[in-house]
N, C-alpha and C. Protein backbone atom coordinates (compact mmCIF):
# COMPACT_ATOMS: atom_id res chain seq x y z
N UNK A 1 -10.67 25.63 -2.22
CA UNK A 1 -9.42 24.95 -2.49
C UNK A 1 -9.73 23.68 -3.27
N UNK A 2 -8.92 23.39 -4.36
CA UNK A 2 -9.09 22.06 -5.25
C UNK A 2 -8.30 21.19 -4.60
N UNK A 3 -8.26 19.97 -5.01
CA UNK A 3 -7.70 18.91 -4.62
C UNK A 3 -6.38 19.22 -4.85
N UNK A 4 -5.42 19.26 -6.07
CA UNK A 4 -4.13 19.85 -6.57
C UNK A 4 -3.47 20.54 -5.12
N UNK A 5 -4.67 21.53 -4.48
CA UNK A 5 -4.46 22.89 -3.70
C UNK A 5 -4.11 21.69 -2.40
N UNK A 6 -4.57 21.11 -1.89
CA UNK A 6 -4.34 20.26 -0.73
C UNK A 6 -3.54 19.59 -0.91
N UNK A 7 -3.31 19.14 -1.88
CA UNK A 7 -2.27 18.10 -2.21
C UNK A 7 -0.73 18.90 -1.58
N UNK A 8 -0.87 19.99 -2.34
CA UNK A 8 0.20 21.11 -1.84
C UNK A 8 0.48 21.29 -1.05
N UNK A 9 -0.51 21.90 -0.08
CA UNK A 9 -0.51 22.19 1.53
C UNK A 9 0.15 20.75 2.21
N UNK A 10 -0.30 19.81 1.42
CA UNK A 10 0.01 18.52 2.26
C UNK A 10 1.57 18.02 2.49
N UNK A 11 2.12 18.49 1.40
CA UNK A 11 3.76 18.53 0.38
C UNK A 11 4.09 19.40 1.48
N UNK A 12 3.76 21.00 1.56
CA UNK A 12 4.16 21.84 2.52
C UNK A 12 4.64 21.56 3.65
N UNK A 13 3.47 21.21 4.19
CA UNK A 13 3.45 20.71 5.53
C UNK A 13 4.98 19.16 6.11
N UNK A 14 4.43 18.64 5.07
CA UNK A 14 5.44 17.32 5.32
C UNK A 14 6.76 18.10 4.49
N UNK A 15 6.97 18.88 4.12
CA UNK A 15 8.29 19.16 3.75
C UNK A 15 9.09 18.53 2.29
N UNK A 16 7.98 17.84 1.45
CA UNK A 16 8.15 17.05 0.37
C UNK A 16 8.13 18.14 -0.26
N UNK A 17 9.18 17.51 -1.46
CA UNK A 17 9.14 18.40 -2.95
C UNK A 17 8.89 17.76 -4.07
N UNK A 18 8.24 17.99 -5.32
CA UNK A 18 7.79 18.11 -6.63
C UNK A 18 8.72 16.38 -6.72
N UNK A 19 10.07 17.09 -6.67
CA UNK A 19 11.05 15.96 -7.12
C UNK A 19 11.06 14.85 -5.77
N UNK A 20 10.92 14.95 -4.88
CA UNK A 20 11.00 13.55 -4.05
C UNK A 20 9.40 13.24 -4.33
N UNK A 21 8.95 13.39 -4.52
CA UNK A 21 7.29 13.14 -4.30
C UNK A 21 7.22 12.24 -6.13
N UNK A 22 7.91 12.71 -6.78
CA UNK A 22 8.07 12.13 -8.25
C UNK A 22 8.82 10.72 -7.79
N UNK A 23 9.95 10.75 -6.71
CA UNK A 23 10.82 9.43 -6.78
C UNK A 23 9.73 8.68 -6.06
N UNK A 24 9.26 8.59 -4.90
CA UNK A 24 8.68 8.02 -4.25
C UNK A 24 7.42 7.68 -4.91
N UNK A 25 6.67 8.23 -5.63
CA UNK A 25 5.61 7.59 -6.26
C UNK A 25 5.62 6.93 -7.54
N UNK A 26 7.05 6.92 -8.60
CA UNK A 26 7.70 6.53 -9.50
C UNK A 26 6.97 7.23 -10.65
N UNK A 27 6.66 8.53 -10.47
CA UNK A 27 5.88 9.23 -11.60
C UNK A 27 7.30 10.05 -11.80
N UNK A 28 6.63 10.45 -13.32
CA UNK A 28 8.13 11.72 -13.52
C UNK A 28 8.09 12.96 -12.93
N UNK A 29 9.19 13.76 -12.95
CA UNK A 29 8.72 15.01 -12.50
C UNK A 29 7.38 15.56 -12.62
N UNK A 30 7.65 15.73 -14.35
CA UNK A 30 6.61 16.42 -15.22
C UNK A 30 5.32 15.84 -14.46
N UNK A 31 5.10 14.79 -14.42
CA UNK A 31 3.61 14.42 -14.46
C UNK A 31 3.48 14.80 -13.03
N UNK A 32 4.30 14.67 -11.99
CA UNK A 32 4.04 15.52 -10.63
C UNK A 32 3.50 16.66 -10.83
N UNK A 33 4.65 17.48 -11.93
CA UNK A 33 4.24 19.23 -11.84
C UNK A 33 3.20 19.22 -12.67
N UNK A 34 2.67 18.63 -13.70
CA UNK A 34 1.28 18.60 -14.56
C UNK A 34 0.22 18.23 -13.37
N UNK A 35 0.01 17.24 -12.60
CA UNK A 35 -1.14 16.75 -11.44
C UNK A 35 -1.08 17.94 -10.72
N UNK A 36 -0.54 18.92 -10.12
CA UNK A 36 -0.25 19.76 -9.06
C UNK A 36 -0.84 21.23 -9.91
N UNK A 37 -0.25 20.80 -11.20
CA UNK A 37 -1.04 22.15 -12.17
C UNK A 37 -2.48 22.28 -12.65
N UNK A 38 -2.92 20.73 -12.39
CA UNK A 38 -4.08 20.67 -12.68
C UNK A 38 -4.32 20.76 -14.34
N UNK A 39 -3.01 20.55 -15.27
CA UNK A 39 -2.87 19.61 -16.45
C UNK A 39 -3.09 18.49 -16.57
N UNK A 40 -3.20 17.33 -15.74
CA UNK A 40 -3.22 16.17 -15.70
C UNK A 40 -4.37 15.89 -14.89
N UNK A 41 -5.03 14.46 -15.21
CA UNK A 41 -6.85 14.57 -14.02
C UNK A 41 -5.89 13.14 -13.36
N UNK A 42 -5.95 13.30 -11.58
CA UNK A 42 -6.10 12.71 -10.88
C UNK A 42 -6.46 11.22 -11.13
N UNK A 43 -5.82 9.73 -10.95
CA UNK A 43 -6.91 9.13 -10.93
C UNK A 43 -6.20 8.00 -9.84
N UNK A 44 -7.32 6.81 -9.93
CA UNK A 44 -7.31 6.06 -8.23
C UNK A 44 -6.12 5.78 -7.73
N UNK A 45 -4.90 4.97 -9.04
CA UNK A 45 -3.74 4.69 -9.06
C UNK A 45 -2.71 6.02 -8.55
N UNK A 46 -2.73 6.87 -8.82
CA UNK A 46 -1.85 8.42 -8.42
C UNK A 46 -2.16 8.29 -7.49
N UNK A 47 -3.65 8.70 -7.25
CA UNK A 47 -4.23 9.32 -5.60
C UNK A 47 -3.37 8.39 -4.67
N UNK A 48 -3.45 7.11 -4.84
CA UNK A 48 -3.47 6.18 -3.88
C UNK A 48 -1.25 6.10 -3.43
N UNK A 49 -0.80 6.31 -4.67
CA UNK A 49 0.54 6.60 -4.82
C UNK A 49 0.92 7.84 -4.32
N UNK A 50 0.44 8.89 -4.55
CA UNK A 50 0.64 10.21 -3.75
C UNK A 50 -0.01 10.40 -1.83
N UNK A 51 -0.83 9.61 -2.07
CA UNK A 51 -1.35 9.33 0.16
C UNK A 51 -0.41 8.36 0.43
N UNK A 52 0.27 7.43 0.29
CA UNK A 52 1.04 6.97 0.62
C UNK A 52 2.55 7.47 0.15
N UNK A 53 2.93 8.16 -0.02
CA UNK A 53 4.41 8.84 -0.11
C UNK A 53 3.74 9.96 0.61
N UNK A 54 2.90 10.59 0.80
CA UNK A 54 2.51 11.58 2.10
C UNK A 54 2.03 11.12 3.35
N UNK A 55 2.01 9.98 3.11
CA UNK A 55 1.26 9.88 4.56
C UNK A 55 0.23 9.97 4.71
N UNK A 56 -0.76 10.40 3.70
CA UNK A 56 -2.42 10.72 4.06
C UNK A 56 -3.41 9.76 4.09
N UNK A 57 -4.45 10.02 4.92
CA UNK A 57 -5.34 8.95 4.70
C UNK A 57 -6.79 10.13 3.95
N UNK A 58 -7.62 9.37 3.65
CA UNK A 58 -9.05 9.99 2.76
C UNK A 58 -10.22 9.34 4.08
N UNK A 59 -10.81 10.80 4.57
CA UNK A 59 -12.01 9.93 5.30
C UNK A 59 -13.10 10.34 4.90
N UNK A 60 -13.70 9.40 4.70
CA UNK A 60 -15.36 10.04 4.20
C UNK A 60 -16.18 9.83 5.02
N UNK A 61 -17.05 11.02 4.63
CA UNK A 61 -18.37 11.24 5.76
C UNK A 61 -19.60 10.93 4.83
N UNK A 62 -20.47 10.53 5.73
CA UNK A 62 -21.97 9.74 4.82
C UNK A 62 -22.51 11.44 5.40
N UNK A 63 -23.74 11.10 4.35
CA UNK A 63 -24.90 12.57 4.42
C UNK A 63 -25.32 12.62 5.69
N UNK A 64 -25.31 11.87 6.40
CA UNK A 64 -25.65 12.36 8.34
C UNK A 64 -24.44 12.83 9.02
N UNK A 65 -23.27 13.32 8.20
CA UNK A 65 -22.52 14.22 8.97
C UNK A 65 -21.99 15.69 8.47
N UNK A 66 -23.07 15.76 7.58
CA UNK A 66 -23.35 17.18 7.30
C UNK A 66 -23.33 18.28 8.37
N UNK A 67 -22.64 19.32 8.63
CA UNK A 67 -23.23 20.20 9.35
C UNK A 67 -23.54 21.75 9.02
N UNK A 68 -24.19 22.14 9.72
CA UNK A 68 -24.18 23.86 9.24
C UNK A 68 -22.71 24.66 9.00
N UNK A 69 -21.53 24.46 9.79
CA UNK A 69 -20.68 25.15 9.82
C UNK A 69 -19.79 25.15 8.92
N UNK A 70 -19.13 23.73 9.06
CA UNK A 70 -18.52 24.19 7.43
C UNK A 70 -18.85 23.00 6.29
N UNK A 71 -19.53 22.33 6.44
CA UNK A 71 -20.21 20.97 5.69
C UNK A 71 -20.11 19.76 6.03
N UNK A 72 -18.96 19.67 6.76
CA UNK A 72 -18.57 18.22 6.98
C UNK A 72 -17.75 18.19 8.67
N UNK A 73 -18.53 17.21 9.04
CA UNK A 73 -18.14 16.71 10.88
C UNK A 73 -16.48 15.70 10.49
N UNK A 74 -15.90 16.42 11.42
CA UNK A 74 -15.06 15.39 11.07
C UNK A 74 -14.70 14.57 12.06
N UNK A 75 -13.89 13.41 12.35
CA UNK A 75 -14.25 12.32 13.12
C UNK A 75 -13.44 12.82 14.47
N UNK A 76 -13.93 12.67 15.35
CA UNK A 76 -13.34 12.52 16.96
C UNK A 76 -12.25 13.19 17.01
N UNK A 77 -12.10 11.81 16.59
CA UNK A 77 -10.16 11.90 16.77
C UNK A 77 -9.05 12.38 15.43
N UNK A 78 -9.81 13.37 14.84
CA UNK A 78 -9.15 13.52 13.21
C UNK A 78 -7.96 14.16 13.33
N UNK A 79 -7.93 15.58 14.56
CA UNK A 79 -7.17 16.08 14.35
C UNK A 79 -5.84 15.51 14.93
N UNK A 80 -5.77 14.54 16.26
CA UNK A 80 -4.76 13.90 16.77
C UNK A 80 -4.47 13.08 15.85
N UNK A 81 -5.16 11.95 14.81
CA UNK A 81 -4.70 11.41 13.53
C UNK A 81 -3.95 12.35 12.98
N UNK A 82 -4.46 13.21 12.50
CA UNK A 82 -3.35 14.28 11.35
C UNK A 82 -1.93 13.79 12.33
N UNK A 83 -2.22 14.76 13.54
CA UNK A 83 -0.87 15.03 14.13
C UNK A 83 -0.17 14.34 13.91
N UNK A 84 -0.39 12.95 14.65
CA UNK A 84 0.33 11.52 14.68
C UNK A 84 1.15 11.50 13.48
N UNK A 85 0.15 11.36 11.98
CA UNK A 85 0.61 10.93 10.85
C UNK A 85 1.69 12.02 10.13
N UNK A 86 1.65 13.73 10.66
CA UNK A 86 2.67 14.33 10.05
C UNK A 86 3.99 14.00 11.52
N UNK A 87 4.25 13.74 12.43
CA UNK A 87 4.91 13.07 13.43
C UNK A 87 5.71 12.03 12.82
N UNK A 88 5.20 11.18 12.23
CA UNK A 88 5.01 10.01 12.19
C UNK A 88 5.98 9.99 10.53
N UNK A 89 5.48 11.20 9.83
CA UNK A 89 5.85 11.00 8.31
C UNK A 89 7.46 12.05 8.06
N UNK A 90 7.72 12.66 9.32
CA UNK A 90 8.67 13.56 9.60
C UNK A 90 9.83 12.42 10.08
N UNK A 91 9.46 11.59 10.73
CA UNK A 91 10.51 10.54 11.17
C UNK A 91 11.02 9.77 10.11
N UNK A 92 9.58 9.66 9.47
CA UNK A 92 9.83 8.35 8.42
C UNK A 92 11.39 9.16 7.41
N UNK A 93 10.62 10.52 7.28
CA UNK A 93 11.63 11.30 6.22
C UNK A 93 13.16 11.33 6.55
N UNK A 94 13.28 11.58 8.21
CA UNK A 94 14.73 11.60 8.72
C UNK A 94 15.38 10.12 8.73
N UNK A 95 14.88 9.12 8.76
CA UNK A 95 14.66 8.06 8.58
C UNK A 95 15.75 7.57 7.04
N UNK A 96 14.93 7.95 5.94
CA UNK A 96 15.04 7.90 4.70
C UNK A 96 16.04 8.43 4.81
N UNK A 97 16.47 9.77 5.07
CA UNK A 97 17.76 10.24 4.72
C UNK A 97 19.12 9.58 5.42
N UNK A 98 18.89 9.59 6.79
CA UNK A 98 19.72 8.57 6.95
C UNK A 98 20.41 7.53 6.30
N UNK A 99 18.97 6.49 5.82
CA UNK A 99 19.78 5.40 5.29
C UNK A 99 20.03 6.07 3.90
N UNK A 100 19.88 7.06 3.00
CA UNK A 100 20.18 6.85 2.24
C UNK A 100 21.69 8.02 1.86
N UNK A 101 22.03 8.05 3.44
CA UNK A 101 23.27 8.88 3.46
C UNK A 101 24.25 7.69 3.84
N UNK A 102 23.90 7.22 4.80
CA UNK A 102 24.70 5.73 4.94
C UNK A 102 24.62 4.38 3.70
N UNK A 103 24.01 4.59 2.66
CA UNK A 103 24.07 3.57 1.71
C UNK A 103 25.02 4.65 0.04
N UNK A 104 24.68 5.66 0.40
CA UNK A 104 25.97 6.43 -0.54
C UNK A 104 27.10 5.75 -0.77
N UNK A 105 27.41 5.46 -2.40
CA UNK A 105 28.45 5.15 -2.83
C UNK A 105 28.75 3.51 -2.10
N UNK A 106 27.64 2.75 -2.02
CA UNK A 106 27.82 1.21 -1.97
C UNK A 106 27.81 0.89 -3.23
């Protein structure tokens, strides 16, 4: 799986689309659907604009957490993090709609 490919799953998961993921990171559509197509190369400014309108964090592992199974140890508590943060990014979303059903036509 490429990065683009996770990025996706990540959209999936949190229930984001092409077009809210464009408002919230102030990119255009296009350049959403070009990054996701893997037309466009990734860089620190996007990344960092697209984990924060998802919710994601980036954890890195140093070369002593290599393992046989699938390459990389991941931390303790990673998978209750995930949880929390799609929990956490599901509220934020009902959240958003709310106010921005109650600020309609101010």
């Amino acid at each position: 799986m490429n990065f683009s490919d996770a990025v996706k799953v990540a959209m999936n998961r949190s229930g984001v689309t092409k077009q809210e993921l464009s408002e919230s990171t102030g990119y255009s559509y296009q350049h959403i659907y070009d990054l996701l197509a893997g037309k466009r190369r990734w860089n620190e400014e996007t990344l960092q604009k697209v984990f924060n309108a998802l919710g994601l964090e980036v954890f890195i592992n140093d070369a002593s957490a290599v393992t046989e199974n699938n390459g990389y140890a991941m931390p303790e508590n990673c998978e209750a993090v995930m949880i929390e943060n799609y929990r956490l990014r599901n509220q934020v979303g009902h959240l958003k709609d709310a106010i921005k059903s109650l600020t309609e036509g101010w």
